[in-house]
PDB file of N, CA and C in Angstrom:
ATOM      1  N   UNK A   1     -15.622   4.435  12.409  1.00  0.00           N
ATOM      2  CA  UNK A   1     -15.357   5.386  11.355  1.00  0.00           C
ATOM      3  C   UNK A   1     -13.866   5.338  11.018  1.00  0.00           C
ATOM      4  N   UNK A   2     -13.155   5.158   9.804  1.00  0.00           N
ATOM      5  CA  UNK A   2     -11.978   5.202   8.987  1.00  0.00           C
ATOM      6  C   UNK A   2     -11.584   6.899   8.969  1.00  0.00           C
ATOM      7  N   UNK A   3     -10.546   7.103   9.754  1.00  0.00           N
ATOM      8  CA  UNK A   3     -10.338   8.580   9.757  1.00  0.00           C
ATOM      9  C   UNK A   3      -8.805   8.224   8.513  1.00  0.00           C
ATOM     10  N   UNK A   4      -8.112   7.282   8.679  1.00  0.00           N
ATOM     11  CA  UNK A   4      -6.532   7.008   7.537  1.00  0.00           C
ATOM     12  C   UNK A   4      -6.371   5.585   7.424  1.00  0.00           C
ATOM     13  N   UNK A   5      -5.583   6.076   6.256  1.00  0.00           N
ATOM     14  CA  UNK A   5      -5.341   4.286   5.794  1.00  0.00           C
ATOM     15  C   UNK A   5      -3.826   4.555   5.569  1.00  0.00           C
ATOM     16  N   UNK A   6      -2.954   3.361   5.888  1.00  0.00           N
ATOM     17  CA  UNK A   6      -1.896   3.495   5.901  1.00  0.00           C
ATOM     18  C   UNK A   6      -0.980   2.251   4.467  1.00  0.00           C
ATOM     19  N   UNK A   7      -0.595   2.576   3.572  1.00  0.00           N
ATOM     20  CA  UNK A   7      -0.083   1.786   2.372  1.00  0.00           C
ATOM     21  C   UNK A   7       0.936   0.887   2.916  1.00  0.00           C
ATOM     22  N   UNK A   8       1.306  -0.138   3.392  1.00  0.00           N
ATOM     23  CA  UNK A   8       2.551  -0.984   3.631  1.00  0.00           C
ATOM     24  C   UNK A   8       2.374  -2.347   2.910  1.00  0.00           C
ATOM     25  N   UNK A   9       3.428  -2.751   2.874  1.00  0.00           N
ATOM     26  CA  UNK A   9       3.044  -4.634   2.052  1.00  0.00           C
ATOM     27  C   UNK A   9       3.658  -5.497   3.175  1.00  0.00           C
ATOM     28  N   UNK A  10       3.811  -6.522   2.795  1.00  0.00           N
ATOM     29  CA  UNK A  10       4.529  -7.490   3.475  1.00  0.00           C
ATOM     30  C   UNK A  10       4.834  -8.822   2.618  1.00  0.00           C
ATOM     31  N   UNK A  11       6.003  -9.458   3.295  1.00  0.00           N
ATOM     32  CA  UNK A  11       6.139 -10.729   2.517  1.00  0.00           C
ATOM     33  C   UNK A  11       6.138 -11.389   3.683  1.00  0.00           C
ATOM     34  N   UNK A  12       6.099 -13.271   3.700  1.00  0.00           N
ATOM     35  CA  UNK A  12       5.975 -14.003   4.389  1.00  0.00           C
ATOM     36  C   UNK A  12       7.499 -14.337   4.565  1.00  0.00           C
ATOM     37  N   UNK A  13       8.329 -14.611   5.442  1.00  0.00           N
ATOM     38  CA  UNK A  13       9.829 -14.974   5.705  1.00  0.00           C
ATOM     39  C   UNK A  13       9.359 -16.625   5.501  1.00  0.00           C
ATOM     40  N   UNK A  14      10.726 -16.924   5.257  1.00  0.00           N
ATOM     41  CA  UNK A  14      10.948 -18.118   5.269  1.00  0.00           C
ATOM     42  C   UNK A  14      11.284 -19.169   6.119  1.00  0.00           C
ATOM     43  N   UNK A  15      10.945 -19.235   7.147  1.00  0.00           N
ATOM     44  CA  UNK A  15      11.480 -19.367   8.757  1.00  0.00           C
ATOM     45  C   UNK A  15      10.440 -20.750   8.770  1.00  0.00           C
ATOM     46  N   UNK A  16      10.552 -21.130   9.835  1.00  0.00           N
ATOM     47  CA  UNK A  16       9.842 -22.303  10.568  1.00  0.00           C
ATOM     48  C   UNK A  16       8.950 -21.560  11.735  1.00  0.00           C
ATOM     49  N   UNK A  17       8.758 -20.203  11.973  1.00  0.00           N
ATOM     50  CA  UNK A  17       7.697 -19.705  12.673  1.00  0.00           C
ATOM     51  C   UNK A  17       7.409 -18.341  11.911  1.00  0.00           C
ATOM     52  N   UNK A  18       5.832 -18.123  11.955  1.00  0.00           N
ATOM     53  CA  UNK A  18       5.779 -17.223  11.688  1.00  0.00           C
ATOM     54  C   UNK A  18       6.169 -15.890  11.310  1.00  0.00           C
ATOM     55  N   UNK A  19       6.587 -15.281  10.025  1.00  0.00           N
ATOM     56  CA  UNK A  19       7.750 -13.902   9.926  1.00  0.00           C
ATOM     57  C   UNK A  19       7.116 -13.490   9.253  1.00  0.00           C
ATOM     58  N   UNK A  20       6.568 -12.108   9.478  1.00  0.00           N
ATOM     59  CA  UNK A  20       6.242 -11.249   8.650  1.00  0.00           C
ATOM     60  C   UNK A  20       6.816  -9.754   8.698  1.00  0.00           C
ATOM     61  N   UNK A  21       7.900  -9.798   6.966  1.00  0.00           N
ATOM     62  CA  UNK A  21       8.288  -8.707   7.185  1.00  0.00           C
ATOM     63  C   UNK A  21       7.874  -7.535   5.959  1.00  0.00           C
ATOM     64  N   UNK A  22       7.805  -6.359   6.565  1.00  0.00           N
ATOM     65  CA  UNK A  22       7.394  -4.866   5.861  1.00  0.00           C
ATOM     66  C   UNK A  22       8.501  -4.693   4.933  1.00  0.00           C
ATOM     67  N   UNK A  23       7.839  -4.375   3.647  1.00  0.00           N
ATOM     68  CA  UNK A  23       8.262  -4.380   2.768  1.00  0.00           C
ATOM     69  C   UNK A  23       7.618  -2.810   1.649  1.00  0.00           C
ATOM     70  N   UNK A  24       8.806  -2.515   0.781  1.00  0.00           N
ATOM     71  CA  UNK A  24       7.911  -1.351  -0.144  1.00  0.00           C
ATOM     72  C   UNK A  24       6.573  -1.625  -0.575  1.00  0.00           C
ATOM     73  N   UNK A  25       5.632  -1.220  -0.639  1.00  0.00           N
ATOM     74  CA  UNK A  25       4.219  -1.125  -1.385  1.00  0.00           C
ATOM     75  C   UNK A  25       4.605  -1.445  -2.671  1.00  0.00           C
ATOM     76  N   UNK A  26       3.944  -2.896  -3.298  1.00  0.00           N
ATOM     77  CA  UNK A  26       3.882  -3.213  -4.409  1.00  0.00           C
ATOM     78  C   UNK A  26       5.173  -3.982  -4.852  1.00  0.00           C
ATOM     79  N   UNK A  27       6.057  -4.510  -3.338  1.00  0.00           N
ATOM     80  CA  UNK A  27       7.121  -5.591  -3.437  1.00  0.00           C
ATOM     81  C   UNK A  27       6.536  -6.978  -2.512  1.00  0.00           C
ATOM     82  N   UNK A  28       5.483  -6.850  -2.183  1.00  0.00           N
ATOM     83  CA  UNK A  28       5.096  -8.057  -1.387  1.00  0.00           C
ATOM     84  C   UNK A  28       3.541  -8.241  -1.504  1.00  0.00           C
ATOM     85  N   UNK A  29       2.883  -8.977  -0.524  1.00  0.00           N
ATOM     86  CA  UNK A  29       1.698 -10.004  -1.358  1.00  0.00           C
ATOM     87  C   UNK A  29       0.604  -9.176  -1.321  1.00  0.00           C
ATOM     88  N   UNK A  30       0.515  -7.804  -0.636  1.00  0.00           N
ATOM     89  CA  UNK A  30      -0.762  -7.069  -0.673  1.00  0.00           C
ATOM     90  C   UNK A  30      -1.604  -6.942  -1.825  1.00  0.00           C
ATOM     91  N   UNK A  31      -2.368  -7.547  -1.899  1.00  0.00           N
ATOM     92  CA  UNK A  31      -4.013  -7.105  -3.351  1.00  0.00           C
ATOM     93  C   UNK A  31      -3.754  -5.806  -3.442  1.00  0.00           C
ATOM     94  N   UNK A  32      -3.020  -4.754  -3.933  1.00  0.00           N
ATOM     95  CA  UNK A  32      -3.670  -3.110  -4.053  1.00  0.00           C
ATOM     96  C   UNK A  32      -4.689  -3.041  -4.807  1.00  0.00           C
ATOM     97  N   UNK A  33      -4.921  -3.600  -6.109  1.00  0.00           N
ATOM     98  CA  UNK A  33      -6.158  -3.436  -6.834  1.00  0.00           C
ATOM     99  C   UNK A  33      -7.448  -3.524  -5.655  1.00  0.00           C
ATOM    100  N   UNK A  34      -7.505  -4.781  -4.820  1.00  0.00           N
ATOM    101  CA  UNK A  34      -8.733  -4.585  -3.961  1.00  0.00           C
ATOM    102  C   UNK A  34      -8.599  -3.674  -2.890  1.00  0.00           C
ATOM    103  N   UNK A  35      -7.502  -3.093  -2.016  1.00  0.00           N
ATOM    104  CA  UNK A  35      -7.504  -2.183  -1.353  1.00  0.00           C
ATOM    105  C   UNK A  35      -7.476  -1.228  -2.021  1.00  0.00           C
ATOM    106  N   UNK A  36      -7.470  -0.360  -2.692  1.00  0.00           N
ATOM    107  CA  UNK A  36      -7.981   0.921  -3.215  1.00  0.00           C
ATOM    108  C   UNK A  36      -9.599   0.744  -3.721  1.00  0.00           C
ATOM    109  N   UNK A  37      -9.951   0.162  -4.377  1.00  0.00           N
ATOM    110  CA  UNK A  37     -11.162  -0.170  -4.710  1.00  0.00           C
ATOM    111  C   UNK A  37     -11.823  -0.381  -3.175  1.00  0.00           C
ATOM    112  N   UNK A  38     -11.849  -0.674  -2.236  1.00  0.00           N
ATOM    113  CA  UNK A  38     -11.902  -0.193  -0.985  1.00  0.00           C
ATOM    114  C   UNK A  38     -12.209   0.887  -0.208  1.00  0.00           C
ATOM    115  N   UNK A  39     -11.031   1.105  -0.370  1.00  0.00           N
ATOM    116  CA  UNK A  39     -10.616   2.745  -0.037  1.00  0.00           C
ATOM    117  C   UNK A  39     -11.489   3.740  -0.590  1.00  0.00           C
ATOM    118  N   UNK A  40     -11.193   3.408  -2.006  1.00  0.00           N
ATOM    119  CA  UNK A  40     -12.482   4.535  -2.868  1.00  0.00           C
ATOM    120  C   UNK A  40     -13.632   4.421  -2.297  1.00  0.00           C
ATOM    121  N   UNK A  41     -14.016   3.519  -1.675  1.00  0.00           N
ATOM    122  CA  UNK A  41     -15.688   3.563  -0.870  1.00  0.00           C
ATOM    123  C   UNK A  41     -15.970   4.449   0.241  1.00  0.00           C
ATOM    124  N   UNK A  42     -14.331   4.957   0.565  1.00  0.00           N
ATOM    125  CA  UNK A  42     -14.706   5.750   1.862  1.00  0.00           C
ATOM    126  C   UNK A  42     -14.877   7.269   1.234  1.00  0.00           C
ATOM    127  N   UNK A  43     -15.092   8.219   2.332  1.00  0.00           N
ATOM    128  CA  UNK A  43     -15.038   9.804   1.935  1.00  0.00           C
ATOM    129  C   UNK A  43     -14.120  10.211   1.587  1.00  0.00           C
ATOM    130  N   UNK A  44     -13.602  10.717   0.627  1.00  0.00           N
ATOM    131  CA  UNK A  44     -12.257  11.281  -0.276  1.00  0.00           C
ATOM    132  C   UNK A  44     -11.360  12.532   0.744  1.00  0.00           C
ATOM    133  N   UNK A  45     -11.929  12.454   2.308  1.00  0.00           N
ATOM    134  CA  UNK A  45     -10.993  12.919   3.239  1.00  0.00           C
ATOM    135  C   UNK A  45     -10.376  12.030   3.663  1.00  0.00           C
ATOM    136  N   UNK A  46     -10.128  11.130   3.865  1.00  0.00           N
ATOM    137  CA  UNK A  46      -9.576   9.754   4.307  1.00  0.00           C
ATOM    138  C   UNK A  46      -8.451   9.620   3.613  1.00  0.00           C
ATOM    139  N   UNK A  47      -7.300  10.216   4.308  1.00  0.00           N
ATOM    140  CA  UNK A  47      -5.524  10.345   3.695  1.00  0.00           C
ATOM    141  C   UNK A  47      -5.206   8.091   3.059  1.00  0.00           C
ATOM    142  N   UNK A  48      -4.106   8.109   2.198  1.00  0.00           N
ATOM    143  CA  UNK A  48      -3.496   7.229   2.587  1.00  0.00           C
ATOM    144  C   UNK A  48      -2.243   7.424   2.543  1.00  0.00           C
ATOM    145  N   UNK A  49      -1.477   7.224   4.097  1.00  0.00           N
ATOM    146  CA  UNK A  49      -0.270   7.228   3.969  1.00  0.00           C
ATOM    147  C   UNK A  49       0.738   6.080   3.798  1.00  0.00           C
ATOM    148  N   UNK A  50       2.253   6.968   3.486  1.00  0.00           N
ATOM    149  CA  UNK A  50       3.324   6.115   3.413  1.00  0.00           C
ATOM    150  C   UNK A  50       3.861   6.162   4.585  1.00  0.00           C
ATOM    151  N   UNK A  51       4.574   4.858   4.852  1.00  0.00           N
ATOM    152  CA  UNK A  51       5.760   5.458   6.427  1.00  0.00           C
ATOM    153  C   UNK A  51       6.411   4.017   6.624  1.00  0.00           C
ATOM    154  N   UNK A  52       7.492   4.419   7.401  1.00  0.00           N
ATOM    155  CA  UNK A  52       8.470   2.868   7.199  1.00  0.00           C
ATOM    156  C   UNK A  52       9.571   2.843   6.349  1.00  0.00           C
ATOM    157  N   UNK A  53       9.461   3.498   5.326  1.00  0.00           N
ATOM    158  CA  UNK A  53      10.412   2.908   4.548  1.00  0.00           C
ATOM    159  C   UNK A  53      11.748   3.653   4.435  1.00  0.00           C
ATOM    160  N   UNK A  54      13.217   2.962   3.748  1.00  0.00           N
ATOM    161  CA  UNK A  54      14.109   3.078   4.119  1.00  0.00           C
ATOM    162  C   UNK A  54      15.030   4.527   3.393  1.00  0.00           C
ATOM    163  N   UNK A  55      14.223   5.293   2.325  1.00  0.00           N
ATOM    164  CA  UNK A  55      15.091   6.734   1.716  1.00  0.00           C
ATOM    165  C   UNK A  55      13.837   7.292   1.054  1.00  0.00           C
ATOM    166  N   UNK A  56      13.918   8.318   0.690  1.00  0.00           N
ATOM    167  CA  UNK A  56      13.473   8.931  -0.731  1.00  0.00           C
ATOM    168  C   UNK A  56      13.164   8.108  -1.585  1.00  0.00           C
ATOM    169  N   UNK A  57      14.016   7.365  -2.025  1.00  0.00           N
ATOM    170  CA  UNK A  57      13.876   6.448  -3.415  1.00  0.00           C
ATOM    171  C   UNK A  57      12.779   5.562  -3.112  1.00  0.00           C
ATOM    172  N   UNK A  58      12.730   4.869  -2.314  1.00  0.00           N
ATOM    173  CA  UNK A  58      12.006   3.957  -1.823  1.00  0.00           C
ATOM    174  C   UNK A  58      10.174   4.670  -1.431  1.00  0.00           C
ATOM    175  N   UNK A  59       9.897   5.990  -0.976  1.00  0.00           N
ATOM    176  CA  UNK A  59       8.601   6.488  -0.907  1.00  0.00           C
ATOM    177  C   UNK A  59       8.410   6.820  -2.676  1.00  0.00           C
ATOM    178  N   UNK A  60       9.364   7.109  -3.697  1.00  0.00           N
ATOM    179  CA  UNK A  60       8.392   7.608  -4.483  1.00  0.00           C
ATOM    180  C   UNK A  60       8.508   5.888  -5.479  1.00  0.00           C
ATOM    181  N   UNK A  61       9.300   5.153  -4.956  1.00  0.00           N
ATOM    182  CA  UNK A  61       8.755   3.693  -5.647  1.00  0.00           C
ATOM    183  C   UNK A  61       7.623   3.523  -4.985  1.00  0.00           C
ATOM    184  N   UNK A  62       7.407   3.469  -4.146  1.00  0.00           N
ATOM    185  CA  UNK A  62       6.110   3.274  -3.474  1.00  0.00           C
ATOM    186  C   UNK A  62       4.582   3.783  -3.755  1.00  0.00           C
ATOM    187  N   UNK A  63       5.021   5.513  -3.786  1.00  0.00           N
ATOM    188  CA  UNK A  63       3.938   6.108  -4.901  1.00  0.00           C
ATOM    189  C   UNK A  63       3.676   6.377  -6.014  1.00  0.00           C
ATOM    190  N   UNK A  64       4.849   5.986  -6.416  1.00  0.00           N
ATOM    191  CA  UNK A  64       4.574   5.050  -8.343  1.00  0.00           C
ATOM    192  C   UNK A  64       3.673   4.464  -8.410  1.00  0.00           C
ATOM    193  N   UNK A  65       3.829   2.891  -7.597  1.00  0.00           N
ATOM    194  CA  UNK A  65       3.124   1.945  -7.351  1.00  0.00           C
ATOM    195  C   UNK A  65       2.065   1.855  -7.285  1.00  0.00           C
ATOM    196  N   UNK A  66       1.604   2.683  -6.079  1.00  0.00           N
ATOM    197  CA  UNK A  66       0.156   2.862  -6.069  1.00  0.00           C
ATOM    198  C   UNK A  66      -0.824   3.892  -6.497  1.00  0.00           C
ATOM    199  N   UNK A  67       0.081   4.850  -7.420  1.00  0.00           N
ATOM    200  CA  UNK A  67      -0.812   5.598  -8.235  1.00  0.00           C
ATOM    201  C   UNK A  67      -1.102   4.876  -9.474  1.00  0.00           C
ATOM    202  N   UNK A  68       0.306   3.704  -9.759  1.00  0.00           N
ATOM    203  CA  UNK A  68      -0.036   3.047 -11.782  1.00  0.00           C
ATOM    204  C   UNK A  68      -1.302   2.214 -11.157  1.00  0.00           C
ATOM    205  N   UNK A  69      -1.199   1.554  -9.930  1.00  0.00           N
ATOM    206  CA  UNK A  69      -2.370   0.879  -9.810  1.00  0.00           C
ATOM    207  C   UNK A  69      -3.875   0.915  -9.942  1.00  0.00           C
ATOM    208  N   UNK A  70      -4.090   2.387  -9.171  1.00  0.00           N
ATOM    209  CA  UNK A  70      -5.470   3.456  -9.141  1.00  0.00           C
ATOM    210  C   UNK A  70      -5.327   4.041 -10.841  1.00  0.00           C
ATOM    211  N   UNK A  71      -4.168   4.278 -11.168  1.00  0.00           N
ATOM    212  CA  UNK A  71      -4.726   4.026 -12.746  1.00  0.00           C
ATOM    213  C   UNK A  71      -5.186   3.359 -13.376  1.00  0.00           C
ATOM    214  N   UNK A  72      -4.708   2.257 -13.389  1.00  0.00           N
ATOM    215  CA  UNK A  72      -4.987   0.785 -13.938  1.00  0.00           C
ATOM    216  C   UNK A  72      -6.622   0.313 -13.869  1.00  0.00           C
ATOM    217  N   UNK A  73      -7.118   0.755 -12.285  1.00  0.00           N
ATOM    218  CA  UNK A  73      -8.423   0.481 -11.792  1.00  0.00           C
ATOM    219  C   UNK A  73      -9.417   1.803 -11.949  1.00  0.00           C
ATOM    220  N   UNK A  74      -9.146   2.859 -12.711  1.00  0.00           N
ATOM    221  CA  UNK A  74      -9.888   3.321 -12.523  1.00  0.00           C
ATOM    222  C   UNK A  74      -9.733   4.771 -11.504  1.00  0.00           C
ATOM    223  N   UNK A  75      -9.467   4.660 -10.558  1.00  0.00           N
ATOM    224  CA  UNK A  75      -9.454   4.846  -9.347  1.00  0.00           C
ATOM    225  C   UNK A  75      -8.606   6.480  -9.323  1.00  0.00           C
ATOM    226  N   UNK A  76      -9.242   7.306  -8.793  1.00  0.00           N
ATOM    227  CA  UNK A  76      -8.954   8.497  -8.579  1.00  0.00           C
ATOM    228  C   UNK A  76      -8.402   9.228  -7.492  1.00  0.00           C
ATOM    229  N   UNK A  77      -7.003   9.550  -7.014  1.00  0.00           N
ATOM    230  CA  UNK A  77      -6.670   9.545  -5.493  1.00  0.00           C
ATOM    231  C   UNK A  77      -6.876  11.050  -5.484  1.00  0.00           C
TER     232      UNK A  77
END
């Protein structure tokens, strides 16, 4: 059972081993269109949070992001 979902992205580093670093929601390679469309499948108690990131500025770029998206799709948070 999905009790939260947590919003983070990531980009791939450029390294010669594996790097994956956390990045704002909607600055790196995450699908949001298919994770919310997702998400919407679960029970509309099922939070999604933000966390990680580096000020203020940076959480409400973040929930810009993924509210123009759930607009874009439809999608009702």
């Amino acid at each position: 059972q999905i009790v939260s979902c947590h919003a983070k992205d990531i980009t791939l580093g450029q390294s010669l081993t594996v790097q994956l670093d956390e990045c704002c929601p909607g600055t790196g390679g995450l699908d949001y269109p298919t994770y919310l469309h997702e998400l919407d499948r679960l029970s509309s108690d099922v939070p999604l949070m933000l966390e990680h990131l580096p000020d203020q500025d940076a959480y409400a770029a973040a929930a810009a992001h993924i509210r123009s998206v759930a607009a874009a799709e439809g999608i009702t948070l």
